[in-house]
N, C-alpha and C. Protein backbone atom coordinates (compact mmCIF):
# COMPACT_ATOMS: atom_id res chain seq x y z
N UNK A 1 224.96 10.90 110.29
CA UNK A 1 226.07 10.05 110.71
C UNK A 1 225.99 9.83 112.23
N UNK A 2 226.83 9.21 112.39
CA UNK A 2 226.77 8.62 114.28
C UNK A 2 227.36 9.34 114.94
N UNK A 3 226.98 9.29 116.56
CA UNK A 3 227.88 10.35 117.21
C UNK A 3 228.78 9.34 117.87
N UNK A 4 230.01 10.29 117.21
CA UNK A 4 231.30 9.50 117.97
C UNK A 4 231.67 9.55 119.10
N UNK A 5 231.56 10.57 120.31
CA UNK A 5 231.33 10.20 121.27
C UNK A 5 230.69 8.84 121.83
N UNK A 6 229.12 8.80 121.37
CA UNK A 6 228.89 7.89 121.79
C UNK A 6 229.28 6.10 121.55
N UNK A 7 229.77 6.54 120.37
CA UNK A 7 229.90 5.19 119.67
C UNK A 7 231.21 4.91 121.04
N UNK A 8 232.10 5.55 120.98
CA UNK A 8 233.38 5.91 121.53
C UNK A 8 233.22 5.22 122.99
N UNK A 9 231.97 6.06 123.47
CA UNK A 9 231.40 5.49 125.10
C UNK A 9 230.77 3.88 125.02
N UNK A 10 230.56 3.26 123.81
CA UNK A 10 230.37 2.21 123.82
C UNK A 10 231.62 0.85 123.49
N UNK A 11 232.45 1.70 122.33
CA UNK A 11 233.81 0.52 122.42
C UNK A 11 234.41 1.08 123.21
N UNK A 12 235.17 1.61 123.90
CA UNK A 12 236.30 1.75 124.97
C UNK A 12 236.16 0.84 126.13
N UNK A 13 234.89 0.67 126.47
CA UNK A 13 235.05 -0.62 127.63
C UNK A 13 235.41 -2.14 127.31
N UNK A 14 234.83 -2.22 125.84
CA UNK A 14 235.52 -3.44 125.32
C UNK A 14 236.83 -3.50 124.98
N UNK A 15 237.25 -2.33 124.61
CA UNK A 15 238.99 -2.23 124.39
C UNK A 15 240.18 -2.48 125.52
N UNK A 16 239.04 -1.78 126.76
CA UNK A 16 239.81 -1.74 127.99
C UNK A 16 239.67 -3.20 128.59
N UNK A 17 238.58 -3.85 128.03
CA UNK A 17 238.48 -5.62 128.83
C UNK A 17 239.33 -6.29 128.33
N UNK A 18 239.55 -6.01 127.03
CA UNK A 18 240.58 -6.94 126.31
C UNK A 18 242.54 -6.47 126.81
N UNK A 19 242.10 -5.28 127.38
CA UNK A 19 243.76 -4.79 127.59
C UNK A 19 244.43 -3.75 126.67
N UNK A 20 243.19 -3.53 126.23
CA UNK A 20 243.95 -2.90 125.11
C UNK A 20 243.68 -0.97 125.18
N UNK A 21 244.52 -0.20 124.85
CA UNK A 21 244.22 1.52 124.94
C UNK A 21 243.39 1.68 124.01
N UNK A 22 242.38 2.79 123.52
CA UNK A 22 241.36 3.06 121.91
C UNK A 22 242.26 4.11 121.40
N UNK A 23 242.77 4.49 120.72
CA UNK A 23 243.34 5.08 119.83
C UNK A 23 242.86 6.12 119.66
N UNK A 24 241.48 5.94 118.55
CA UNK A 24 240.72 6.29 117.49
C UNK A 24 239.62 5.67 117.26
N UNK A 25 238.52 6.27 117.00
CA UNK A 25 236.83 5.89 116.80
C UNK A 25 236.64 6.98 115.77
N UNK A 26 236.38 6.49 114.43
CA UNK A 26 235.93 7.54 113.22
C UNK A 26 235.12 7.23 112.25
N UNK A 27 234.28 7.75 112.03
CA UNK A 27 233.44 7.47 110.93
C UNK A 27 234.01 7.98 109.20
N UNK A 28 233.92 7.29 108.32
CA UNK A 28 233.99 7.46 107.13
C UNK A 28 233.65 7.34 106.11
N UNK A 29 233.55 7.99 105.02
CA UNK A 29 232.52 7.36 103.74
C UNK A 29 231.46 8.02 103.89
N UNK A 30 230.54 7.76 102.75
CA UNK A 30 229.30 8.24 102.33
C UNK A 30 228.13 6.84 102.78
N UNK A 31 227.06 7.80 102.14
CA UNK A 31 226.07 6.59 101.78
C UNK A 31 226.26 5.05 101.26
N UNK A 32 225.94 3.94 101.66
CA UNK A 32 226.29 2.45 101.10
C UNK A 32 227.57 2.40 100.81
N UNK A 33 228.73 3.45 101.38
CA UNK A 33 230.12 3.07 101.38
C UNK A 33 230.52 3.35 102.73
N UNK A 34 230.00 3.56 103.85
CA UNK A 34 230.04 3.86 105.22
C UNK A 34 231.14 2.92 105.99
N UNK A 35 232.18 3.59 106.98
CA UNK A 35 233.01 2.63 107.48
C UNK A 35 233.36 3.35 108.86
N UNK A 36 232.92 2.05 110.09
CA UNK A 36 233.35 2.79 111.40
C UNK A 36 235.00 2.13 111.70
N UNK A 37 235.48 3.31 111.79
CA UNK A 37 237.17 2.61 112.08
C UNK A 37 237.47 2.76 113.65
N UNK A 38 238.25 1.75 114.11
CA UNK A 38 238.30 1.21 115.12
C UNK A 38 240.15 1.10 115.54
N UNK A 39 240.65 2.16 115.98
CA UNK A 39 242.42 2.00 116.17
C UNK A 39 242.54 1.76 117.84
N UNK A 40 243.35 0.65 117.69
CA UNK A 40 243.46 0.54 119.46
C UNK A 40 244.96 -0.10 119.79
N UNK A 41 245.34 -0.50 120.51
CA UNK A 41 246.75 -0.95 120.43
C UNK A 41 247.11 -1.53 121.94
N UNK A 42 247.72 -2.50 122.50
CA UNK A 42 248.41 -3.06 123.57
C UNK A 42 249.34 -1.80 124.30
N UNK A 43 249.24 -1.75 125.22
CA UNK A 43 250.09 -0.20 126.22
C UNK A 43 251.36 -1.03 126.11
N UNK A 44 251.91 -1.90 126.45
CA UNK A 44 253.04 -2.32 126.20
C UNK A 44 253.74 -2.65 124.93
N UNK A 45 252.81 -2.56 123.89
CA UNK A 45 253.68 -2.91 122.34
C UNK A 45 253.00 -1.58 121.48
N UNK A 46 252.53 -1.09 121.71
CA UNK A 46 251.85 0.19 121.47
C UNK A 46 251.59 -0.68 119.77
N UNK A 47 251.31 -1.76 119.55
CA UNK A 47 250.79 -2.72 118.77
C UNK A 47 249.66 -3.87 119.20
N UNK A 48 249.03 -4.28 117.72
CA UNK A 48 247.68 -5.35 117.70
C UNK A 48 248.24 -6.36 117.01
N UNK A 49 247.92 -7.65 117.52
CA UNK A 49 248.18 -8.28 116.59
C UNK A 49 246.91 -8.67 115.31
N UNK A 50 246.61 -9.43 114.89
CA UNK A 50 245.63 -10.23 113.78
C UNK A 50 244.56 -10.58 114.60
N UNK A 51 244.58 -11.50 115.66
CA UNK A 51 244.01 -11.94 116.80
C UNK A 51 243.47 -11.31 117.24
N UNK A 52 244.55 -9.72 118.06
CA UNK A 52 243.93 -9.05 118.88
C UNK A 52 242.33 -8.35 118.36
N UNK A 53 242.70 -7.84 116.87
CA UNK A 53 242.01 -6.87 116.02
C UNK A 53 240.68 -8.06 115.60
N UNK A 54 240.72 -8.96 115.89
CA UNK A 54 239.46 -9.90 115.48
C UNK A 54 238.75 -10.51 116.97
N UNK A 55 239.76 -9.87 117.89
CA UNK A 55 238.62 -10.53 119.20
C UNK A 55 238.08 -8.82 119.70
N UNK A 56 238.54 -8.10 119.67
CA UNK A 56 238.12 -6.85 119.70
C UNK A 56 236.53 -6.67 118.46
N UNK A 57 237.30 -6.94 117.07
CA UNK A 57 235.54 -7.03 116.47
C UNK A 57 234.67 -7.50 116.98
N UNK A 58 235.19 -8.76 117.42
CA UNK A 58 233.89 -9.42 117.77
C UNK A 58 232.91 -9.02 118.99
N UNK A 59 233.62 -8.39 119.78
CA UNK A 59 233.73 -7.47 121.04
C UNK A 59 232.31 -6.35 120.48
N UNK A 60 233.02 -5.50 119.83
CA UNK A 60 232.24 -4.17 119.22
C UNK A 60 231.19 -5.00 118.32
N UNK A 61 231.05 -6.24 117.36
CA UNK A 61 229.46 -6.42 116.75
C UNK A 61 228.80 -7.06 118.00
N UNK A 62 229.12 -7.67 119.26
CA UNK A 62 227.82 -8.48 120.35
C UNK A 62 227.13 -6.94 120.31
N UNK A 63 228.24 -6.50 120.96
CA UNK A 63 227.82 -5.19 121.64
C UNK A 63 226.73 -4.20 121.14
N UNK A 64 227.14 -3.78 119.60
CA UNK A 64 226.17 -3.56 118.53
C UNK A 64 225.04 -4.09 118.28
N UNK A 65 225.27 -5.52 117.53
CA UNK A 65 224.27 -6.61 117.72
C UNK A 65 223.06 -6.80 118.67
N UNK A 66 223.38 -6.32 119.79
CA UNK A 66 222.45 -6.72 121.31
C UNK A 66 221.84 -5.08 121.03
N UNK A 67 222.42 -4.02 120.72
CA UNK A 67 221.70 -3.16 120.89
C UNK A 67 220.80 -2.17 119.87
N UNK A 68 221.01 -3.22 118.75
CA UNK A 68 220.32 -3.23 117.62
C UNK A 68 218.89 -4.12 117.80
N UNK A 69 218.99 -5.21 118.40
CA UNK A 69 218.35 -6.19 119.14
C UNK A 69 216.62 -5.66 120.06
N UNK A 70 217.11 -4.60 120.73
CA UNK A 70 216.81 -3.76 121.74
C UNK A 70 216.25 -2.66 121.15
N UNK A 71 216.32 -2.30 119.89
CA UNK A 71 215.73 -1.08 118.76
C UNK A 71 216.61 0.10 119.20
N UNK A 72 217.84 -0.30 119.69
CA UNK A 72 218.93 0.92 120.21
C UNK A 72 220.22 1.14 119.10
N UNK A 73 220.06 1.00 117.80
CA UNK A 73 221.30 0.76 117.04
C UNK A 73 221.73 1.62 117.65
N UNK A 74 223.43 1.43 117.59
CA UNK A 74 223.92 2.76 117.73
C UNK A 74 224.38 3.89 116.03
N UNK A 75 224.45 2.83 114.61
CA UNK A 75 224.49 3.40 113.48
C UNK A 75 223.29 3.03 113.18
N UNK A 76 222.80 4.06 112.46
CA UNK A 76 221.06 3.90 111.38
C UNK A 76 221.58 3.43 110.21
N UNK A 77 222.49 2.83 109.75
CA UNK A 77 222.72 2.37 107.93
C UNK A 77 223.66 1.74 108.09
N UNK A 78 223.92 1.22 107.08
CA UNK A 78 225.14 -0.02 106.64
C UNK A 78 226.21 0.67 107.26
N UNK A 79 226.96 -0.25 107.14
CA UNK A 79 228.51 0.06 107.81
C UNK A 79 229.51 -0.55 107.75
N UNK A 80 230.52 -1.29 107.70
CA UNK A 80 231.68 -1.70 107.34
C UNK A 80 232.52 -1.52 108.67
N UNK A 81 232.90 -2.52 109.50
CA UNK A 81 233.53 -1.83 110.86
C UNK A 81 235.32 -2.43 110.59
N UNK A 82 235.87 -1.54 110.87
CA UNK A 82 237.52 -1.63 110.69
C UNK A 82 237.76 -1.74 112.02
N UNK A 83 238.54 -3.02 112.21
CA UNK A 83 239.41 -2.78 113.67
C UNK A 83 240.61 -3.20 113.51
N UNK A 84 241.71 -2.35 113.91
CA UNK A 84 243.23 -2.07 113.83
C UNK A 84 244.37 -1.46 114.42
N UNK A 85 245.43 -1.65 114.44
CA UNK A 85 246.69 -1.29 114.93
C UNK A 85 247.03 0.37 114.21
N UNK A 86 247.32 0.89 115.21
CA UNK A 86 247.22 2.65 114.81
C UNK A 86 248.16 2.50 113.37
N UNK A 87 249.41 1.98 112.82
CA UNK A 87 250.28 1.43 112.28
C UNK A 87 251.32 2.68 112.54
N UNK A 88 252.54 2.23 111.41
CA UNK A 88 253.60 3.01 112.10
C UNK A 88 253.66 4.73 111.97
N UNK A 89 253.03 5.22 110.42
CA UNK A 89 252.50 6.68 110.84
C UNK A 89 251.38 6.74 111.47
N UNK A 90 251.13 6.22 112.54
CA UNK A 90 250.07 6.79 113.21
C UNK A 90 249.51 8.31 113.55
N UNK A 91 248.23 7.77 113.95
CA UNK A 91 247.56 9.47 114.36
C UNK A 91 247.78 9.40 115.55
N UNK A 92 247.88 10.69 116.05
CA UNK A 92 248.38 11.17 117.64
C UNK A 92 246.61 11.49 117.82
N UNK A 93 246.10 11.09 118.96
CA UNK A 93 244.74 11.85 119.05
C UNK A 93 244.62 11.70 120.58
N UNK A 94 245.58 11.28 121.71
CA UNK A 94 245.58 12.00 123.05
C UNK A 94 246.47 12.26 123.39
N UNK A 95 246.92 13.74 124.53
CA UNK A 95 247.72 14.18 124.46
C UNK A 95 249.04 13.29 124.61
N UNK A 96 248.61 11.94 125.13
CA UNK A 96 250.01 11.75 126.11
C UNK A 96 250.70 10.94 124.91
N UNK A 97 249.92 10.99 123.57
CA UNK A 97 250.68 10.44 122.59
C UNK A 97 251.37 11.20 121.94
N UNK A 98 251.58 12.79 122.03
CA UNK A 98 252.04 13.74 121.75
C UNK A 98 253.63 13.42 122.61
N UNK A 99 253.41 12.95 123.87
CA UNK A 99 254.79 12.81 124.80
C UNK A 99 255.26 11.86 124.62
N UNK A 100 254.81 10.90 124.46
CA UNK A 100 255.42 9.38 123.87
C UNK A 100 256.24 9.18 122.63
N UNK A 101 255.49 9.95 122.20
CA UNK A 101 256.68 9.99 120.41
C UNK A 101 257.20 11.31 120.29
N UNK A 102 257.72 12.19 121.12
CA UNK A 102 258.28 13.04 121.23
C UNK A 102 259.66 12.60 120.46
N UNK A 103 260.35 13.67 119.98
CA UNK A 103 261.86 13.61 119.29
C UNK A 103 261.47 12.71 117.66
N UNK A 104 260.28 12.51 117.40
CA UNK A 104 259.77 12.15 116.30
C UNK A 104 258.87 13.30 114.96
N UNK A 105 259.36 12.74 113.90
CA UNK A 105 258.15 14.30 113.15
C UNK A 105 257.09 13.67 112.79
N UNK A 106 256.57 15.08 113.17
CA UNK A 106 254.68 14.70 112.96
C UNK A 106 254.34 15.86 112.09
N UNK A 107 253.02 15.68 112.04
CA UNK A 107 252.59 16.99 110.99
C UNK A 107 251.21 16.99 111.69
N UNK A 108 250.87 18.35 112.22
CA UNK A 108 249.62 18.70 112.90
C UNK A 108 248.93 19.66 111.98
N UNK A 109 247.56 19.65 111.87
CA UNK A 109 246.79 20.13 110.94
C UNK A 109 245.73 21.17 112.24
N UNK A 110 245.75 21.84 112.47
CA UNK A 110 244.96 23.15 113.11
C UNK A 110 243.38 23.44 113.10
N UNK A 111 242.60 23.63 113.91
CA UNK A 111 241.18 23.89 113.68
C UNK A 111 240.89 25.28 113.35
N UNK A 112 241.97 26.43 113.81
CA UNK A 112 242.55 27.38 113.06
C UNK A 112 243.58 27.96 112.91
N UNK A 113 243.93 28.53 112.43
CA UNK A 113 245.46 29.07 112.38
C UNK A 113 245.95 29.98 113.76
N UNK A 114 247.22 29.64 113.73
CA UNK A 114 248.09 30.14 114.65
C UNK A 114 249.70 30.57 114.27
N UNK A 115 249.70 31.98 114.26
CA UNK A 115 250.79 32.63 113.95
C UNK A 115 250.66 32.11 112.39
N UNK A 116 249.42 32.65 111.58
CA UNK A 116 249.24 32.67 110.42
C UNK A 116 249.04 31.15 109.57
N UNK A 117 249.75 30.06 110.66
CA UNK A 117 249.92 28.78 109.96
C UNK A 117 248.58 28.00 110.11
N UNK A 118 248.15 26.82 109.49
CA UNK A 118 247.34 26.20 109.65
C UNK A 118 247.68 24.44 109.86
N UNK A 119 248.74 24.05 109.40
CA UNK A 119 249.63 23.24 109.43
C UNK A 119 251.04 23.40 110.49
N UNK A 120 250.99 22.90 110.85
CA UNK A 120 252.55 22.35 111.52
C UNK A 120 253.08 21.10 111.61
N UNK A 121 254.62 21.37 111.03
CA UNK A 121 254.90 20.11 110.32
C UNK A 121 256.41 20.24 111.57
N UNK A 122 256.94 19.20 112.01
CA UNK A 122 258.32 19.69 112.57
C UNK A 122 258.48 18.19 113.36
N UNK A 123 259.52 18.38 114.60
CA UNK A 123 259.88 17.49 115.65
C UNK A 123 259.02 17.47 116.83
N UNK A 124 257.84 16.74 117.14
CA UNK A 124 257.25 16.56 118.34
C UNK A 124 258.75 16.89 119.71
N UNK A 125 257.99 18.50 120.41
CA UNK A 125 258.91 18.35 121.88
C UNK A 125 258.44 17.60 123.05
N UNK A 126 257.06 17.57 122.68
CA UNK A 126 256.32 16.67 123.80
C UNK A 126 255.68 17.27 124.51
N UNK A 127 254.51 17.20 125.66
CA UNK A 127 253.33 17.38 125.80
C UNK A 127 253.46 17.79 127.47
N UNK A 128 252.97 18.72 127.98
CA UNK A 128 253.19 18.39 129.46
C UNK A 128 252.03 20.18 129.34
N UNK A 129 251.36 20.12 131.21
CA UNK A 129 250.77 20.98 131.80
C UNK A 129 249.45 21.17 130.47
N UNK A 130 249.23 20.14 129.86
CA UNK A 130 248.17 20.42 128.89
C UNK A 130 248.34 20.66 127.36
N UNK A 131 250.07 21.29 127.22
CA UNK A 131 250.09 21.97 125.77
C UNK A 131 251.16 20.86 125.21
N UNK A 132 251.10 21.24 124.15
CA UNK A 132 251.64 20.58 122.67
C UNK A 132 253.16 21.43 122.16
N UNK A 133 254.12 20.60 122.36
CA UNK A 133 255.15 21.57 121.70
C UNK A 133 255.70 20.91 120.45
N UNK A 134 256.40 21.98 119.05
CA UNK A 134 256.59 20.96 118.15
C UNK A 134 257.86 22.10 117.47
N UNK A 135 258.98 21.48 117.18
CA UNK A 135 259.85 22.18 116.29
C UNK A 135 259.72 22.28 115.46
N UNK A 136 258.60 23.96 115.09
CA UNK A 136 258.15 23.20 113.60
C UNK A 136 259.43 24.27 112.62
N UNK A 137 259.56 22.96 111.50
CA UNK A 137 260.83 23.29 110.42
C UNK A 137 260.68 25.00 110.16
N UNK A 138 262.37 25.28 109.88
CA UNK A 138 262.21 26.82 109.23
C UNK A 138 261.43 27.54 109.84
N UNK A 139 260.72 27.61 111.50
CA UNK A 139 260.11 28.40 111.90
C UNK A 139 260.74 28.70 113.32
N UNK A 140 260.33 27.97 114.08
CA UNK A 140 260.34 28.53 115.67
C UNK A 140 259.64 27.15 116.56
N UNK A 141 259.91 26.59 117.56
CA UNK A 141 259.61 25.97 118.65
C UNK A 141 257.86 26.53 118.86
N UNK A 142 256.84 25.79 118.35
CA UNK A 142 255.34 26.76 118.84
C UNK A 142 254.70 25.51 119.85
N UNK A 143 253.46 26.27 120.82
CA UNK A 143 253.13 25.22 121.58
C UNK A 143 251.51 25.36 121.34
N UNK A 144 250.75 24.65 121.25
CA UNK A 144 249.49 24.31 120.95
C UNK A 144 248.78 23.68 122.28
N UNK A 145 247.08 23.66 122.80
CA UNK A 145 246.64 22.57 122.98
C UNK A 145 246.03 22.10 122.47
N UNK A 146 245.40 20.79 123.12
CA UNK A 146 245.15 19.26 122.03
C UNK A 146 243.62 20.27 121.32
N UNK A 147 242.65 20.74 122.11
CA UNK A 147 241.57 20.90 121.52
C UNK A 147 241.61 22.16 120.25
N UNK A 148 243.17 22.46 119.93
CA UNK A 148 243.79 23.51 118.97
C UNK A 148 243.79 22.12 117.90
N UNK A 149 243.79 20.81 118.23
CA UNK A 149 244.32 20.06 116.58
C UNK A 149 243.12 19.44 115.72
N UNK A 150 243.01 19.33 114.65
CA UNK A 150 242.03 18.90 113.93
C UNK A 150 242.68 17.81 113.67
N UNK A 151 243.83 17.26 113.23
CA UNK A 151 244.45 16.21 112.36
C UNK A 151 245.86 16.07 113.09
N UNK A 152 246.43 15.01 113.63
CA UNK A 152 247.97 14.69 113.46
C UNK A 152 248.09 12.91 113.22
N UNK A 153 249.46 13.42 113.18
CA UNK A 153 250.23 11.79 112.50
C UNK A 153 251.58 11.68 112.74
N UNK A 154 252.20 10.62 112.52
CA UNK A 154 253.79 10.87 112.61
C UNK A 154 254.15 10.60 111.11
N UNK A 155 255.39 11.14 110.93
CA UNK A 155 255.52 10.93 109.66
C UNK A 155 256.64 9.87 109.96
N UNK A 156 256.32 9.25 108.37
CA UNK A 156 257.19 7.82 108.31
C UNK A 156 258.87 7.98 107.87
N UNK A 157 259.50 7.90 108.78
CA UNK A 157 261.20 8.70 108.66
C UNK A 157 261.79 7.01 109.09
N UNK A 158 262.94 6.92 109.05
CA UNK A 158 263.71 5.67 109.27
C UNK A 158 264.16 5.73 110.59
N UNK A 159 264.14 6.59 111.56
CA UNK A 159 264.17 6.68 112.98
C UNK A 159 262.84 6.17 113.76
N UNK A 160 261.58 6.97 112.96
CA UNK A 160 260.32 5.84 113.40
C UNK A 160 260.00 4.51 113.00
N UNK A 161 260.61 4.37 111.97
CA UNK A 161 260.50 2.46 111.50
C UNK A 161 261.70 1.85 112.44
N UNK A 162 262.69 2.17 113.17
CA UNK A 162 263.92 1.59 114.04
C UNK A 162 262.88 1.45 115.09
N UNK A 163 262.46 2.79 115.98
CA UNK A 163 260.98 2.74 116.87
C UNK A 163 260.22 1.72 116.68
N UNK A 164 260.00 0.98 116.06
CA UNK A 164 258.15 0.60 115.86
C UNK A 164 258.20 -0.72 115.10
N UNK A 165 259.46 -1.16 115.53
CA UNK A 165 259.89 -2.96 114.74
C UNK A 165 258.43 -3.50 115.14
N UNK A 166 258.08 -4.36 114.50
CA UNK A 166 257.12 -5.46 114.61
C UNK A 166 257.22 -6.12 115.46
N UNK A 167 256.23 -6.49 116.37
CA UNK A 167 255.95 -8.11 117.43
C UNK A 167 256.82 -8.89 116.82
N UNK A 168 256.63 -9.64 115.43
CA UNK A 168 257.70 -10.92 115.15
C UNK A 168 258.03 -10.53 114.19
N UNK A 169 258.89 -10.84 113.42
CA UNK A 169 259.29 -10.93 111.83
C UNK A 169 259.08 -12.57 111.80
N UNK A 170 258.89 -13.71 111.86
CA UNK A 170 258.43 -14.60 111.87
C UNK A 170 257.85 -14.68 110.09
N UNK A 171 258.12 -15.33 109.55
CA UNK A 171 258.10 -15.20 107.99
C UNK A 171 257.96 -14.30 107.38
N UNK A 172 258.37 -13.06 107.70
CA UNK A 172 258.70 -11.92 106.94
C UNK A 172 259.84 -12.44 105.36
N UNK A 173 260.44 -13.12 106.14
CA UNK A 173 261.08 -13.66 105.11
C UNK A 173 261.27 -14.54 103.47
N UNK A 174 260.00 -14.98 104.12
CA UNK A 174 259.44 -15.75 103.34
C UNK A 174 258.47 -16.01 102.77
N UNK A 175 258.35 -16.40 101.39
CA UNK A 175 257.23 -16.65 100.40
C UNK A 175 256.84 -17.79 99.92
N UNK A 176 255.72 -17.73 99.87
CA UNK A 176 255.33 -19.17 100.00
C UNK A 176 254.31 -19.00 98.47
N UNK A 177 255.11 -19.27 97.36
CA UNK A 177 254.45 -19.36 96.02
C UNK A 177 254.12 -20.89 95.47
N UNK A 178 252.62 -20.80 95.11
CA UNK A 178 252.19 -21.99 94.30
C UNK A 178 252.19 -21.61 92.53
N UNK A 179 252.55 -22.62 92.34
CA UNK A 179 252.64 -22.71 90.53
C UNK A 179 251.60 -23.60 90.11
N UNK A 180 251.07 -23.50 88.89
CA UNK A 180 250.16 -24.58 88.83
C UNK A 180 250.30 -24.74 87.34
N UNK A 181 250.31 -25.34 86.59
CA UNK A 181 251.15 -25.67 84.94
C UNK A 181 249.75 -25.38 84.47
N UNK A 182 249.82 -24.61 83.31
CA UNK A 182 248.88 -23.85 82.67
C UNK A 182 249.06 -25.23 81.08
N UNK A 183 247.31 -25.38 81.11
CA UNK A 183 247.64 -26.01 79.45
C UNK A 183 247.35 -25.54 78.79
């Protein structure tokens, strides 16, 4: 598989030309089902639009493209490239996204256990001097750092969907059905 670092050292400058923060760079899948995912988002809408996520592809295949070109792929096999808006459970994967959605629940997954747990599930307290704090449920206030997490996310509660309204509702409303008379 590819190294994500590097892949990582290759889209982030395109993310950053377009304006946009990288999220997330991950590889997934097996053999002939392979998929590089691509999460990035606007610092001011901490959202992508349709647009954004298709001038950004196009961004990451030149880039690819030219260095495939050059006998430099950066993947050796098929691939499938995803580019997207973190969405509203997003993954937390730098710290300062730990401080940003603070007073929100997340669920952190551990590279090993701490105070027996391997999971922590609770209220993000937010992030500062390096560490991770989280109210996690039925337990105790614990503090982590980032290179302690294997996995986080926010979980989808009706306080984070009030958070995280959409750019437009602009035909949210509406459906636009064709009929066509069957003989």
């Amino acid at each position: 598989m590819a190294d994500i670092a590097r892949l990582t050292a290759l889209i982030e400058p395109e993310a950053k030309a377009l304006g946009f923060d990288l999220v997330r760079v991950k590889m997934f899948g097996g053999a002939g089902d392979l998929t590089l995912q691509v999460m990035a988002e606007r610092p001011t809408t901490r959202q992508l639009t349709i647009d954004d996520c298709a001038a950004l592809s196009r961004r990451i295949s030149d880039v690819f493209d030219a260095l495939e070109a050059d006998g430099r792929d950066p993947i050796d096999e098929a691939y499938r490239l995803e580019v997207s808006s973190p969405g509203i459970d997003r993954p937390l994967t730098r710290l300062a996204d730990f401080e940003d959605w603070k007073g929100h629940d997340a669920r952190i997954h551990l590279t090993a256990p701490v105070d027996g747990r391997k999971q922590l599930t609770g209220v993000l307290i937010g992030a500062s001097d390096g560490r991770i704090a989280i109210d996690v449920k039925k337990h105790a206030v614990m503090t982590i750092t980032l290179d302690q997490v294997a996995d986080a996310k926010l979980l989808f509660t009706d306080k984070l969907l009030a958070a995280t309204q959409p750019l437009s509702m602009a035909g949210a409303d509406e459906q636009d059905i064709e009929t066509e008379e069957q003989d």
